[in-house]
Protein backbone atom coordinates (compact mmCIF):
# COMPACT_ATOMS: atom_id res chain seq x y z
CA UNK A 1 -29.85 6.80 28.00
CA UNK A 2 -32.60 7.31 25.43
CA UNK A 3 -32.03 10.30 23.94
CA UNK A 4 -28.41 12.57 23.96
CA UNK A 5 -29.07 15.88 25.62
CA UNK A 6 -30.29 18.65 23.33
CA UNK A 7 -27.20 21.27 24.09
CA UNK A 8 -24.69 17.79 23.09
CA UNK A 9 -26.58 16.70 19.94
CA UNK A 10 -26.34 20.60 19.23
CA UNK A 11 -22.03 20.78 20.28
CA UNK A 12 -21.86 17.06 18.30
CA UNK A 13 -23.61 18.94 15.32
CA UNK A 14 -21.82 22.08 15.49
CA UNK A 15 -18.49 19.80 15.35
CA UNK A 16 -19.71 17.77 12.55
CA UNK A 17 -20.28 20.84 10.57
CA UNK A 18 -17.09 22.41 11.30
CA UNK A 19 -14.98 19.42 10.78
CA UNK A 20 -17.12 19.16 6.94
CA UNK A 21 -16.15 22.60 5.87
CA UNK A 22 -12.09 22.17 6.65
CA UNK A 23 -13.24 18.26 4.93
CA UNK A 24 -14.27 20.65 1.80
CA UNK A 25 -11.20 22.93 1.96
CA UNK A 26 -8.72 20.38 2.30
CA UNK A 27 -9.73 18.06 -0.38
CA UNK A 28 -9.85 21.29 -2.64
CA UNK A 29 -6.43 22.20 -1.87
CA UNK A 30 -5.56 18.81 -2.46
CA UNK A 31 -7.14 18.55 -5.44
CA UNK A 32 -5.33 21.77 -7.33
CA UNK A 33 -1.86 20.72 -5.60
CA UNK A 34 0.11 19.37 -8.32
CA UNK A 35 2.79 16.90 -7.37
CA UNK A 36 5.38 17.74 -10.54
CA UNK A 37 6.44 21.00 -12.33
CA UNK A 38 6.14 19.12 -15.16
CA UNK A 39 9.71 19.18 -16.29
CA UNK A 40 11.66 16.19 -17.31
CA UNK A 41 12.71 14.21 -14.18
CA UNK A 42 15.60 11.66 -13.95
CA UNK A 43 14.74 8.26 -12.78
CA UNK A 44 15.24 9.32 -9.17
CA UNK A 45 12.47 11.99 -9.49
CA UNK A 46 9.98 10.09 -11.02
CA UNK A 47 10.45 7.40 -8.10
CA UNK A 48 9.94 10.46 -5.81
CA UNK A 49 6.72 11.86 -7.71
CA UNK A 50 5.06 8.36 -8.02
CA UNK A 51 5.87 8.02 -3.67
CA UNK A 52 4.39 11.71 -3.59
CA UNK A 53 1.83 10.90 -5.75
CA UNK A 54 0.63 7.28 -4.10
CA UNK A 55 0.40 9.38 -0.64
CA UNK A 56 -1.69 12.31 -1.80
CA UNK A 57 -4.04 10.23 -3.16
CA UNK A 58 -4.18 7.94 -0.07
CA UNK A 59 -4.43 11.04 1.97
CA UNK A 60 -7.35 11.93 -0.43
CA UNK A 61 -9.11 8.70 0.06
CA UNK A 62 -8.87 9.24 3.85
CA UNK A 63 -10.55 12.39 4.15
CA UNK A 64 -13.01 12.01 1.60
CA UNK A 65 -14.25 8.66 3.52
CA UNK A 66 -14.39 10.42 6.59
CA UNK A 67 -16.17 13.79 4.88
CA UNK A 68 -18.82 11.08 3.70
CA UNK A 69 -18.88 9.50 7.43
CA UNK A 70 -19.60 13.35 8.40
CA UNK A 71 -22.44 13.87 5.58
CA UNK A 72 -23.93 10.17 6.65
CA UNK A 73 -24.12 11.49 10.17
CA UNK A 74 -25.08 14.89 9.94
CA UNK A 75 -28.42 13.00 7.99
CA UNK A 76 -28.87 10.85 10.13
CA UNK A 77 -29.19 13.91 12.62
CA UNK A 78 -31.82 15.50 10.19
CA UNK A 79 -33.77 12.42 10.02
CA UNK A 80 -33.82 11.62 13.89
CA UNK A 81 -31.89 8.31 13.26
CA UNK A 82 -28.36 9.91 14.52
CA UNK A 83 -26.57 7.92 17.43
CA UNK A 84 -28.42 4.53 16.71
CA UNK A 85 -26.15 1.83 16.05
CA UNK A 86 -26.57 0.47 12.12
CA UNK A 87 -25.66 -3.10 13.60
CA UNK A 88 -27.53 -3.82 16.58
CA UNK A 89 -30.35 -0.87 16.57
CA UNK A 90 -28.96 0.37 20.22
CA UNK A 91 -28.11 3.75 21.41
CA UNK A 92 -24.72 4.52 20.62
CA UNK A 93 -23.32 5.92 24.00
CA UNK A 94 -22.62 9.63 24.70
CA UNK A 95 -19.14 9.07 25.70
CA UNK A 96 -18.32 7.96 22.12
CA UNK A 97 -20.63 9.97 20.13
CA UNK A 98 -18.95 13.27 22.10
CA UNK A 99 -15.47 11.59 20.98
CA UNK A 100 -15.96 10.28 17.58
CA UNK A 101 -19.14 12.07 16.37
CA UNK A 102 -19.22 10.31 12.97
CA UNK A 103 -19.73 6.80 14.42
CA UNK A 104 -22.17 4.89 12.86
CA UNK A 105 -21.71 2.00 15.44
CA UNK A 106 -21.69 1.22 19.72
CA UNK A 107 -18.41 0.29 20.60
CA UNK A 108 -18.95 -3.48 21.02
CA UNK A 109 -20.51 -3.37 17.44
CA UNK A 110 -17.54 -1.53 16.49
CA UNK A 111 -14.69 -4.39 17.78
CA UNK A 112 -16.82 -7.13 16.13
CA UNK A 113 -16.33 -5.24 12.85
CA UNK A 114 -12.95 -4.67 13.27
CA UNK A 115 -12.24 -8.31 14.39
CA UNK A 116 -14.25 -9.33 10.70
CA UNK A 117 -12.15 -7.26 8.55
């Protein structure tokens, strides 16, 4: 395959779009969302607010890596270089671009990565 059909780079797009704006929203929400009232808390709630606290912020980290995943991508689409693997230069297949439409590597790129880290 050397180039993804126009109507799926246009469905993959649409996707990566749609899946940007709830990106936006979310990390918005999360943002303003405030873990305490601000009143004074007993030991037990302040362990409770530092475990709320820990997980917003991972959950934070998580989207915000994948929003940027979405932002690299949707560039990459705008520049012609979307669905090339950054490792070995290759077409990343359909199957997985259709499925994961942020990847930024073919799958046997991908489970060498993963085996690294």
């Amino acid at each position: 395959m050397d180039e993804l059909e126009k109507s799926t780079f246009s469905a993959i797009k649409k996707e990566l779009v749609k899946r940007k704006i709830e990106l936006e929203e979310q990390l918005t929400q999360l943002s303003k969302e405030k873990v305490t009232n601000d009143v004074v808390q007993d030991p037990g709630d302040m362990a409770s607010t530092s475990t709320m606290e820990s997980l917003k912020i991972s959950l934070q980290d998580a989207e915000k890596k994948e929003y940027d995943r979405i932002v690299q991508a949707l560039a990459k689409i705008e520049d012609g270089t979307y669905g090339i693997c950054i490792d070995c230069g290759r077409h990343i297949g359909e199957k997985r671009l259709k499925n994961s439409p942020n990847s930024s590597r073919c799958l046997m790129c991908q489970e060498q990565f993963e085996v690294r880290d």
